[in-house]
PDB file of N, CA and C in Angstrom:
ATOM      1  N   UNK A   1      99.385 -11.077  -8.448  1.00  0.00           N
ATOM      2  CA  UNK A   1      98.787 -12.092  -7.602  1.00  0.00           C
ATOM      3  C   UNK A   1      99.400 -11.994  -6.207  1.00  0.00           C
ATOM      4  N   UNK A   2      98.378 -12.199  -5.175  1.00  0.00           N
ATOM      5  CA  UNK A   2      98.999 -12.127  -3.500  1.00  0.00           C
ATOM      6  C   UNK A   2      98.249 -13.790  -3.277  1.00  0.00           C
ATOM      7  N   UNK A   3      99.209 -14.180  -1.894  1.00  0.00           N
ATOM      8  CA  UNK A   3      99.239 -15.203  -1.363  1.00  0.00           C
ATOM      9  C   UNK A   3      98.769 -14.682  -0.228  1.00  0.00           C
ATOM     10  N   UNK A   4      97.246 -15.311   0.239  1.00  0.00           N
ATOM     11  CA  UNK A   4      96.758 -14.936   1.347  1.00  0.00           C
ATOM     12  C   UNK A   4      97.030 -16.171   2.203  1.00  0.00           C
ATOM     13  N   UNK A   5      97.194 -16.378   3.689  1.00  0.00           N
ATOM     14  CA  UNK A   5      97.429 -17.241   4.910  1.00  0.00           C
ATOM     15  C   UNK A   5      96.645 -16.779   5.808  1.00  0.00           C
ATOM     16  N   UNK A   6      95.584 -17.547   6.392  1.00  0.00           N
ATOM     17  CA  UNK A   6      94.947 -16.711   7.087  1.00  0.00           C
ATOM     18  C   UNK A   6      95.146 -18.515   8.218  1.00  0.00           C
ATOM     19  N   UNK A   7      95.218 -17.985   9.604  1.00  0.00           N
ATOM     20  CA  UNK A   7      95.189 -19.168  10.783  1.00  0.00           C
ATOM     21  C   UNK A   7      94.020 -18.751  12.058  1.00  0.00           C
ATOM     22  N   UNK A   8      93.608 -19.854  12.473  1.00  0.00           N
ATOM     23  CA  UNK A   8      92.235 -19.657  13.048  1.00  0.00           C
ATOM     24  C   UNK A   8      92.008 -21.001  13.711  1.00  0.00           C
ATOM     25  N   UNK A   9      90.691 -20.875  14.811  1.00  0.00           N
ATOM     26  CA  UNK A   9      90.904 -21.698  15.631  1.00  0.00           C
ATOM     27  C   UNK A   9      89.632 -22.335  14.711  1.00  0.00           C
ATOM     28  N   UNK A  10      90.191 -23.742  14.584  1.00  0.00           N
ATOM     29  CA  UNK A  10      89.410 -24.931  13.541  1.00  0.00           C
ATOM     30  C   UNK A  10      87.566 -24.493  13.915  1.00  0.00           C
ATOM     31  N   UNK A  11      87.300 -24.160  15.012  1.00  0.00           N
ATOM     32  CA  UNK A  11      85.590 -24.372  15.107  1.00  0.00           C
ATOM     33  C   UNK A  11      85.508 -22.944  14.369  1.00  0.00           C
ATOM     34  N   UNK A  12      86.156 -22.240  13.465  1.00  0.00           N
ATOM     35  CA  UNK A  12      85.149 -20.735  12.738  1.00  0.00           C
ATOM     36  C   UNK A  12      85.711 -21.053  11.114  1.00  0.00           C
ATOM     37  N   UNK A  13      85.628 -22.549  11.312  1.00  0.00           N
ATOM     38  CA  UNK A  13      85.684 -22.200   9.485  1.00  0.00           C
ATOM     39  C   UNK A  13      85.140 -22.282   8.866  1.00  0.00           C
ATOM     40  N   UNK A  14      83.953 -22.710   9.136  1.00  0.00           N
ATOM     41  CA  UNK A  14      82.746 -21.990   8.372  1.00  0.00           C
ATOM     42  C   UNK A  14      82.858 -20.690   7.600  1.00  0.00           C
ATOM     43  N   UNK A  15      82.680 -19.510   8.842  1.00  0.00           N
ATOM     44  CA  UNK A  15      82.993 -18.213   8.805  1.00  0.00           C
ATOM     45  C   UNK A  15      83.799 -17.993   7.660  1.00  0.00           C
ATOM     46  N   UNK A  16      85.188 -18.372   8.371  1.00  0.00           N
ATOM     47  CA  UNK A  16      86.323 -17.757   7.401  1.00  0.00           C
ATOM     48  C   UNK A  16      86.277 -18.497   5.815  1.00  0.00           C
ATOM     49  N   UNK A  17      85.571 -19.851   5.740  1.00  0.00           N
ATOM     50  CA  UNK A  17      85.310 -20.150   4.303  1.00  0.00           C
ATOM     51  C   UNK A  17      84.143 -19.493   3.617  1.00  0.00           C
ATOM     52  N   UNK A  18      83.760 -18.577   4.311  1.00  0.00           N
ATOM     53  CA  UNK A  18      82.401 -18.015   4.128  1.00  0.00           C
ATOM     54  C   UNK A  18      82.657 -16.367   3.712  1.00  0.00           C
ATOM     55  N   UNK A  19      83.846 -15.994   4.551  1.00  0.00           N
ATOM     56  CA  UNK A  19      84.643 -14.346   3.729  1.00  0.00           C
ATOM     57  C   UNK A  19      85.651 -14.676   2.256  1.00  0.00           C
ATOM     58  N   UNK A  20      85.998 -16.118   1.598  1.00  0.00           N
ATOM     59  CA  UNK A  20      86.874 -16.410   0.976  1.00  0.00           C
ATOM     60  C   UNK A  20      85.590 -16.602   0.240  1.00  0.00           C
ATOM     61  N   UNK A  21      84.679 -17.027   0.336  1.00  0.00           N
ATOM     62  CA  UNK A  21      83.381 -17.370  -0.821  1.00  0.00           C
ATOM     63  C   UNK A  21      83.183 -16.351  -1.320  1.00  0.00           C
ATOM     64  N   UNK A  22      82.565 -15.464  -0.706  1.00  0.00           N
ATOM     65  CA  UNK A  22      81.974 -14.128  -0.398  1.00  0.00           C
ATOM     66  C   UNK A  22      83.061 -12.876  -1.400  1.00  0.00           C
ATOM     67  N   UNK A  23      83.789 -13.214  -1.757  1.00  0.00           N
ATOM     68  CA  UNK A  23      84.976 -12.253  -2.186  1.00  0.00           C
ATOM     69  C   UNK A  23      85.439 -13.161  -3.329  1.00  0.00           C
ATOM     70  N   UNK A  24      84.475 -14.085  -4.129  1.00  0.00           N
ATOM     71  CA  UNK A  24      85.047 -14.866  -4.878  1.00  0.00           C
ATOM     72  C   UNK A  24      85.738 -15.454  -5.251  1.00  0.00           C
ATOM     73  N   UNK A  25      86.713 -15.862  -3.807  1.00  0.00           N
ATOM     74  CA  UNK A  25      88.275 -17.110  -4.210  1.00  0.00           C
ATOM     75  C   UNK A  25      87.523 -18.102  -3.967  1.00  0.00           C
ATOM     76  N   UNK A  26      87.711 -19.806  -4.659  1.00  0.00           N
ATOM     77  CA  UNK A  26      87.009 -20.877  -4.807  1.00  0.00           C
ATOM     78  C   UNK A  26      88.129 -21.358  -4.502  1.00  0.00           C
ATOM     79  N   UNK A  27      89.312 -21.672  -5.042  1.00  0.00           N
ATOM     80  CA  UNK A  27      90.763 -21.943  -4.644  1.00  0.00           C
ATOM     81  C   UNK A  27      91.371 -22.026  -3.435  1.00  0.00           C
ATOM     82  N   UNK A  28      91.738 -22.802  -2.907  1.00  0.00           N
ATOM     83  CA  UNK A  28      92.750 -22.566  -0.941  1.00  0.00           C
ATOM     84  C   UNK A  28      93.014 -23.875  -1.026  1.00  0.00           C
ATOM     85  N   UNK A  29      94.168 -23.957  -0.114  1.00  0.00           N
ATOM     86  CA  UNK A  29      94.649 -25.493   0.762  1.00  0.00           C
ATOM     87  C   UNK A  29      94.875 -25.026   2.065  1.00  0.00           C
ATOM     88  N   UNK A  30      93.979 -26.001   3.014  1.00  0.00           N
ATOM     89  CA  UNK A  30      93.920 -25.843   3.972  1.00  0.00           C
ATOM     90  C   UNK A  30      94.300 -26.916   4.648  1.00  0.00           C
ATOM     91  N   UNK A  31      94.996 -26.370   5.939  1.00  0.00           N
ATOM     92  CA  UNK A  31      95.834 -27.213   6.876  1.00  0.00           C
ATOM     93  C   UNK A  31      95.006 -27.635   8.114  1.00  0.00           C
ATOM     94  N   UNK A  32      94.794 -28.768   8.836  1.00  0.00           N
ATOM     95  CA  UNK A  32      93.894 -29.026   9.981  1.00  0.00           C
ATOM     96  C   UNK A  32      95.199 -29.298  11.022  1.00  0.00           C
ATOM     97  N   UNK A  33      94.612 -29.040  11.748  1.00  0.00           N
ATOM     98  CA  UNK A  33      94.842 -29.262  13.431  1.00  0.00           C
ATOM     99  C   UNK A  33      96.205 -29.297  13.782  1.00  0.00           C
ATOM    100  N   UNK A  34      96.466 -27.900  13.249  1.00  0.00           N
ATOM    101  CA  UNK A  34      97.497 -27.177  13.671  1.00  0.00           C
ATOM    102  C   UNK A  34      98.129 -26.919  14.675  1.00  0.00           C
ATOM    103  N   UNK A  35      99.117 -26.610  15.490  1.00  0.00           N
ATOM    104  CA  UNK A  35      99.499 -26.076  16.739  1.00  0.00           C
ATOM    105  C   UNK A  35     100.025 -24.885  16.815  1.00  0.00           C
ATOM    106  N   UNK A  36      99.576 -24.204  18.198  1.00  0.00           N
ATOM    107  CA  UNK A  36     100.446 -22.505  17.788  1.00  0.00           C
ATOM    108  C   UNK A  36     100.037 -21.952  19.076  1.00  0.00           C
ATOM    109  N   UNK A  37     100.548 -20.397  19.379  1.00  0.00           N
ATOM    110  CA  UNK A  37     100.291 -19.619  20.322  1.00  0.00           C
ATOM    111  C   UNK A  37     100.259 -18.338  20.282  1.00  0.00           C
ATOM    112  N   UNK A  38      99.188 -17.755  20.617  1.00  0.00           N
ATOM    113  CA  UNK A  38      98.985 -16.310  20.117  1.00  0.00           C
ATOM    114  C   UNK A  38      99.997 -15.384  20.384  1.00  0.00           C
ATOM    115  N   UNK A  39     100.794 -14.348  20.327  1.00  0.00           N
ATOM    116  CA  UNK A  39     102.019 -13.708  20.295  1.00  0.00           C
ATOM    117  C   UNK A  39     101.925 -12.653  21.909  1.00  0.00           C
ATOM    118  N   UNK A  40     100.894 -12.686  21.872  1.00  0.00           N
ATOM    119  CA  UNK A  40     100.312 -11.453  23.009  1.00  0.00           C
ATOM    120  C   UNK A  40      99.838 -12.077  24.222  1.00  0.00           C
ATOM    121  N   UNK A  41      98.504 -11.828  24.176  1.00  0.00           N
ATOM    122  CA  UNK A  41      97.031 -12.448  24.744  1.00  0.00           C
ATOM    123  C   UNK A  41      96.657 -13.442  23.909  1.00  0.00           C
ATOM    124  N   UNK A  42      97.206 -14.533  23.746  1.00  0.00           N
ATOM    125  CA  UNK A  42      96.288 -15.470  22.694  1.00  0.00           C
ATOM    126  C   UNK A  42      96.924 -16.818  23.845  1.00  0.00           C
ATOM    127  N   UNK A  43      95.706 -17.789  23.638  1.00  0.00           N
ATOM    128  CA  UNK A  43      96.143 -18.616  24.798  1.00  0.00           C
ATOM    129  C   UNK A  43      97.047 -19.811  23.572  1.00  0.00           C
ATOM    130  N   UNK A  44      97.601 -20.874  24.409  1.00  0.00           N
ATOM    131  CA  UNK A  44      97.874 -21.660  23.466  1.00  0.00           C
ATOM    132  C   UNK A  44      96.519 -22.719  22.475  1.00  0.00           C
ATOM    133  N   UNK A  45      97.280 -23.246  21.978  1.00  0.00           N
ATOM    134  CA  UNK A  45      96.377 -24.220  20.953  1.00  0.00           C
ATOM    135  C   UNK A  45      97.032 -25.116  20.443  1.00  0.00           C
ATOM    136  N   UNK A  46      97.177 -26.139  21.712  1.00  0.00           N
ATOM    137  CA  UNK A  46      98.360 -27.433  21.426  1.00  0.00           C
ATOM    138  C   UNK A  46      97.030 -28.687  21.271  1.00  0.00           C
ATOM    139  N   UNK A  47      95.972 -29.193  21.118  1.00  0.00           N
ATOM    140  CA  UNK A  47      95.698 -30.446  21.386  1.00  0.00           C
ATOM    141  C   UNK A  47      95.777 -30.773  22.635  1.00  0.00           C
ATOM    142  N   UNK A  48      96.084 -30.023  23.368  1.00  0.00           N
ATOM    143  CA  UNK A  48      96.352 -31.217  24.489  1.00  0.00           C
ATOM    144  C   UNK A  48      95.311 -31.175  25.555  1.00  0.00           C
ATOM    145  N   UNK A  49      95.154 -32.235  26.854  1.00  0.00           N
ATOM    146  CA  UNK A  49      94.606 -31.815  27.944  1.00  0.00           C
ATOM    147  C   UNK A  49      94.506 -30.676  28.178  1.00  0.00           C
ATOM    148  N   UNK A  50      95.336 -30.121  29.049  1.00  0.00           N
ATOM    149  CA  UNK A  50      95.176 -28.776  29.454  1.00  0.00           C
ATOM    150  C   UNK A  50      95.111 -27.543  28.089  1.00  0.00           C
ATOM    151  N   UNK A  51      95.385 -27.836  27.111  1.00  0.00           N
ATOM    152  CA  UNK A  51      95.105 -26.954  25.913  1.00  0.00           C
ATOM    153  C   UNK A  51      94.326 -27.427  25.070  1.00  0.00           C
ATOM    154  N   UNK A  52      93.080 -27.777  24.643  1.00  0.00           N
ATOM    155  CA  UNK A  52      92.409 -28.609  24.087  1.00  0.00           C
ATOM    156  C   UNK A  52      92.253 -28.564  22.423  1.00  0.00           C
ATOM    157  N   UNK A  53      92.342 -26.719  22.143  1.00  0.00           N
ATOM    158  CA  UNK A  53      91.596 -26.905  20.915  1.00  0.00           C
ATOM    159  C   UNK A  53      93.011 -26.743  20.217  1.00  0.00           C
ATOM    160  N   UNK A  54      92.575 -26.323  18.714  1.00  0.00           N
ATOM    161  CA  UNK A  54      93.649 -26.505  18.007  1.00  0.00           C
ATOM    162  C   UNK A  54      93.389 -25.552  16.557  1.00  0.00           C
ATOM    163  N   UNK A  55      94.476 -25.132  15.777  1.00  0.00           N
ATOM    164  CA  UNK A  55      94.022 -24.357  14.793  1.00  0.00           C
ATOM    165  C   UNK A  55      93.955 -24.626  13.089  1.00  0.00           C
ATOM    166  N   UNK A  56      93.639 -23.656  12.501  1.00  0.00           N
ATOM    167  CA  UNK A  56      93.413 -24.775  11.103  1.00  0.00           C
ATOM    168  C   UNK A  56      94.347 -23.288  10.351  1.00  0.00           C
ATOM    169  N   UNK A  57      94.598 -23.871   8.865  1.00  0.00           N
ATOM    170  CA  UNK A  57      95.336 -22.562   8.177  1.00  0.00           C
ATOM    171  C   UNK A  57      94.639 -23.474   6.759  1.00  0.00           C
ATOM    172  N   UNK A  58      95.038 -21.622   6.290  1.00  0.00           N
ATOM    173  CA  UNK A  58      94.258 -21.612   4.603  1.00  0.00           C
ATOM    174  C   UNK A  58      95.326 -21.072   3.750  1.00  0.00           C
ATOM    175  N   UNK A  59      95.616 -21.154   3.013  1.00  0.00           N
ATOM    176  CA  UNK A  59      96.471 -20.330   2.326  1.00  0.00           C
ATOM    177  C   UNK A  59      95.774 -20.417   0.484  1.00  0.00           C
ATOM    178  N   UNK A  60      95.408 -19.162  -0.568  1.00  0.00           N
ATOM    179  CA  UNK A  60      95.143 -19.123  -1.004  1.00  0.00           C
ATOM    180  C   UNK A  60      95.584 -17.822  -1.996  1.00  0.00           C
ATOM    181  N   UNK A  61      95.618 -18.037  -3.356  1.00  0.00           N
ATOM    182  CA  UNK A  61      96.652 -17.296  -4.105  1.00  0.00           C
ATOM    183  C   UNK A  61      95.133 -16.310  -5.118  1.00  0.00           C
ATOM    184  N   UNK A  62      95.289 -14.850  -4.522  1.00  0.00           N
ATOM    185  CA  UNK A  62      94.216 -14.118  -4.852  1.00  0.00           C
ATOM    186  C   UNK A  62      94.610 -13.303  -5.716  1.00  0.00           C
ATOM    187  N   UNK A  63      93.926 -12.585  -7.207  1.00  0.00           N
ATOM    188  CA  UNK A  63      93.925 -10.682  -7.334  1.00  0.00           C
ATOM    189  C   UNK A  63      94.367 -10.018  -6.682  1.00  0.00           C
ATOM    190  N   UNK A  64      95.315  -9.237  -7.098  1.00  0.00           N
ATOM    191  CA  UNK A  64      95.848  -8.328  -5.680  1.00  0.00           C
ATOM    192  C   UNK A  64      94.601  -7.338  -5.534  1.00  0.00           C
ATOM    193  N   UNK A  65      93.642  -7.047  -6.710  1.00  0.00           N
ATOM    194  CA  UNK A  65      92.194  -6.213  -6.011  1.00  0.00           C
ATOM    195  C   UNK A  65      91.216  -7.290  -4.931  1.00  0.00           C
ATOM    196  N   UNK A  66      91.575  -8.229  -4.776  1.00  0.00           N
ATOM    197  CA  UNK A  66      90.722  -9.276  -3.856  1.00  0.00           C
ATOM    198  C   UNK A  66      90.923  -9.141  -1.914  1.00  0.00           C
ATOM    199  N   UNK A  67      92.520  -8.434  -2.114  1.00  0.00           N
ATOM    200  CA  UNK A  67      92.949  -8.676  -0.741  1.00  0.00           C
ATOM    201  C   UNK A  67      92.347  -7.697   0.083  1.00  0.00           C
ATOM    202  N   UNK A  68      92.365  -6.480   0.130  1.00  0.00           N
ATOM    203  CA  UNK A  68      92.165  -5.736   0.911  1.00  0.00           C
ATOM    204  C   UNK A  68      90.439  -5.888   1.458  1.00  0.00           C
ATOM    205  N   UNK A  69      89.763  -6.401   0.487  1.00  0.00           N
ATOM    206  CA  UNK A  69      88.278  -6.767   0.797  1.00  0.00           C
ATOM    207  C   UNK A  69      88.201  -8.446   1.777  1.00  0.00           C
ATOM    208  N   UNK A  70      89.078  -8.721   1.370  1.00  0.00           N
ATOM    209  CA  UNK A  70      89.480 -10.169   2.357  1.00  0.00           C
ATOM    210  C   UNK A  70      90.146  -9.999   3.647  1.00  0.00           C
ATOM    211  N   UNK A  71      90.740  -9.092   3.681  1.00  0.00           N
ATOM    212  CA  UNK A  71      91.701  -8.984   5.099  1.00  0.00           C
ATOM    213  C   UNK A  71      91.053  -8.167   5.964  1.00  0.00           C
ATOM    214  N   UNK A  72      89.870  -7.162   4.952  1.00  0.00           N
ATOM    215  CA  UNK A  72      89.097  -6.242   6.135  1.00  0.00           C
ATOM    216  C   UNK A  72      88.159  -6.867   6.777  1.00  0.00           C
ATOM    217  N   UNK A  73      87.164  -8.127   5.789  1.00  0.00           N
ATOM    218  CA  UNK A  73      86.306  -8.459   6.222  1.00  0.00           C
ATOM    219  C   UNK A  73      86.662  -9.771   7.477  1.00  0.00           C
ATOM    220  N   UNK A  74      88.112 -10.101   7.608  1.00  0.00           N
ATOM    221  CA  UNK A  74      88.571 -11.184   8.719  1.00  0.00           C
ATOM    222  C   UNK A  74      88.992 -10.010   9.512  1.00  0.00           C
ATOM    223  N   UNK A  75      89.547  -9.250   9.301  1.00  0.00           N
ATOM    224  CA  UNK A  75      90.015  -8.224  10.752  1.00  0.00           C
ATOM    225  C   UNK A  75      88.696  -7.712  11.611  1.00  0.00           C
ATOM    226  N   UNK A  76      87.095  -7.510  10.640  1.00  0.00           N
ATOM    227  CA  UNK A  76      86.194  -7.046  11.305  1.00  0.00           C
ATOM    228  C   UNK A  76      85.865  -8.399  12.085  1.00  0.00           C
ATOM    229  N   UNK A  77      85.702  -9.688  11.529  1.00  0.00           N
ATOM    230  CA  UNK A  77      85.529 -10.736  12.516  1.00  0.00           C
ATOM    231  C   UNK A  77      86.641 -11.045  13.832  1.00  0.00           C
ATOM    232  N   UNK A  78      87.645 -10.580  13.337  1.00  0.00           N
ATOM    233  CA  UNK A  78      88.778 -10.695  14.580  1.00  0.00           C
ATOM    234  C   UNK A  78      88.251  -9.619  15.432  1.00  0.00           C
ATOM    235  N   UNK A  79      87.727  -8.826  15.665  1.00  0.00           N
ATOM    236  CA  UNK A  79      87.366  -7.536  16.290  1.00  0.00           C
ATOM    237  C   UNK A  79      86.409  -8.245  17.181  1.00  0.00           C
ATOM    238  N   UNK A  80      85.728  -8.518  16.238  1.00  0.00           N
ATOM    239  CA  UNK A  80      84.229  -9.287  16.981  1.00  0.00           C
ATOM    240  C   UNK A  80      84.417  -9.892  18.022  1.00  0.00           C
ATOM    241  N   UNK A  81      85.460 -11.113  17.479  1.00  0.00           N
ATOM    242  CA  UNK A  81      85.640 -12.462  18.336  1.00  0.00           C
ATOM    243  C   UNK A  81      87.071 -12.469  18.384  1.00  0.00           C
ATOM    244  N   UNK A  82      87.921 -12.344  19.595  1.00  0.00           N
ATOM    245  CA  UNK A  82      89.121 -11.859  19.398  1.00  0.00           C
ATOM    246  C   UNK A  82      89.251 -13.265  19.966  1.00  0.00           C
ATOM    247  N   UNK A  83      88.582 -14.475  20.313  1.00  0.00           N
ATOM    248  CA  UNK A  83      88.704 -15.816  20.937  1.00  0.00           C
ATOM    249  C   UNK A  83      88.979 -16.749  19.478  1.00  0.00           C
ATOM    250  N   UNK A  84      88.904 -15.843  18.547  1.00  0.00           N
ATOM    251  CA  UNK A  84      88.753 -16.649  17.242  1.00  0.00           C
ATOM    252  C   UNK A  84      90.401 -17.084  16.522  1.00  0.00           C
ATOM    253  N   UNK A  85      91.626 -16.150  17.630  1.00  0.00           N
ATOM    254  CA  UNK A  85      92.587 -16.526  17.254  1.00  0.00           C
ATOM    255  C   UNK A  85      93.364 -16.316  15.734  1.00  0.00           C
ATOM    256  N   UNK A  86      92.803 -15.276  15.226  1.00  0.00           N
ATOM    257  CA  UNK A  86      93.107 -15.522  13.544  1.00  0.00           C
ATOM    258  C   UNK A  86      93.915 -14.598  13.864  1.00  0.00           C
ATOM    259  N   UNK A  87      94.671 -14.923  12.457  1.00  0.00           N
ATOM    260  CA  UNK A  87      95.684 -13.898  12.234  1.00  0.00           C
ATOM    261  C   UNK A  87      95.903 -13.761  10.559  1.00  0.00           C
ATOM    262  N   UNK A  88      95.923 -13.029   9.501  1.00  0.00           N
ATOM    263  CA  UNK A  88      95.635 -13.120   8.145  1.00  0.00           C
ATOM    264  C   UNK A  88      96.828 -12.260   7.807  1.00  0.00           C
ATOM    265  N   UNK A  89      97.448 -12.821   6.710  1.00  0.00           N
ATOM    266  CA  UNK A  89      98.431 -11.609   5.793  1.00  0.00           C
ATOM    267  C   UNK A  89      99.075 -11.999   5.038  1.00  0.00           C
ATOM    268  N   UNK A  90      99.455 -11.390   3.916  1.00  0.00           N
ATOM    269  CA  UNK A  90      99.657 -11.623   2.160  1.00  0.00           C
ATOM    270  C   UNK A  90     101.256 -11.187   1.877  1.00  0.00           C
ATOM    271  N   UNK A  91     101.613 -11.847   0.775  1.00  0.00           N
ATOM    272  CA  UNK A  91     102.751 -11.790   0.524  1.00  0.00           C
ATOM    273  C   UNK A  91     102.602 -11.660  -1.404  1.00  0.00           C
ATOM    274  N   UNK A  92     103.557 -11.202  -2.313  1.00  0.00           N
ATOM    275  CA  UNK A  92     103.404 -11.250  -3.662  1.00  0.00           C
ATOM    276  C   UNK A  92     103.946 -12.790  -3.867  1.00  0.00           C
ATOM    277  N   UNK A  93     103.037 -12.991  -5.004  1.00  0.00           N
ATOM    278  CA  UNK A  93     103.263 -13.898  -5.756  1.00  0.00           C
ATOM    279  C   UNK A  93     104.314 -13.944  -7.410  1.00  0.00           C
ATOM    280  N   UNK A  94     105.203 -13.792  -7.004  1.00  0.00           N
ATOM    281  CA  UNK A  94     105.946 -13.656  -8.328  1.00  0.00           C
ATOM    282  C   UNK A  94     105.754 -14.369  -9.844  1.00  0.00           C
ATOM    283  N   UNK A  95     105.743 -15.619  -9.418  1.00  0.00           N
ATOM    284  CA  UNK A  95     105.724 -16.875 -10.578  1.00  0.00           C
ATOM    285  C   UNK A  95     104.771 -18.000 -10.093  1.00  0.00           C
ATOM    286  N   UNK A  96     103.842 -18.981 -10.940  1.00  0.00           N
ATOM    287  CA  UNK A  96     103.388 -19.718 -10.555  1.00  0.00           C
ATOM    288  C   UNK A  96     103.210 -20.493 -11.436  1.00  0.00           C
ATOM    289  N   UNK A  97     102.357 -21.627 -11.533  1.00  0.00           N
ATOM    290  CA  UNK A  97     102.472 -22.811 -12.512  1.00  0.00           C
ATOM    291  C   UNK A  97     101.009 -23.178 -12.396  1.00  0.00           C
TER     292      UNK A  97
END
């Protein structure tokens, strides 16, 4: 089992609940109105006046055959829309309950 995290700017979650459908995870907890700043070129995403919007996170515990079809199909949307702010990546899941 992998632990997918994928973060994104709250107006594409549609989308991104729409590559997690699409690849058959039904499962996630998702975080709203997040704060953060892209590492590079990514503007901020505080809420605020001068920074308005804000980001959302998913985190969801997949098949390790699930990921690579999940992370390609958000990297091709990050390509697309590089305003979309996401950033996606998995870690093992050792034990769970």
């Amino acid at each position: 089992m992998k632990a997918i995290l994928i973060t994104y700017n709250q107006a594409y979650y549609d989308e991104i609940a729409k590559v997690l459908n699409d690849n058959g995870t039904k499962g996630f907890t998702e975080w709203n109105e997040i704060k953060g700043h892209g590492s590079d070129t990514g503007e901020p995403h505080y809420g605020t006046h001068a920074w308005p919007t804000l980001n959302n996170a998913i985190i969801s515990i997949v098949d390790d055959d699930k990921v690579d079809g999940i992370l390609n199909q958000l990297h091709e949307k990050d390509l697309k829309t590089p305003d979309l702010g996401l950033r996606a990546f998995s870690w093992n899941i050792e034990k769970m309950i």
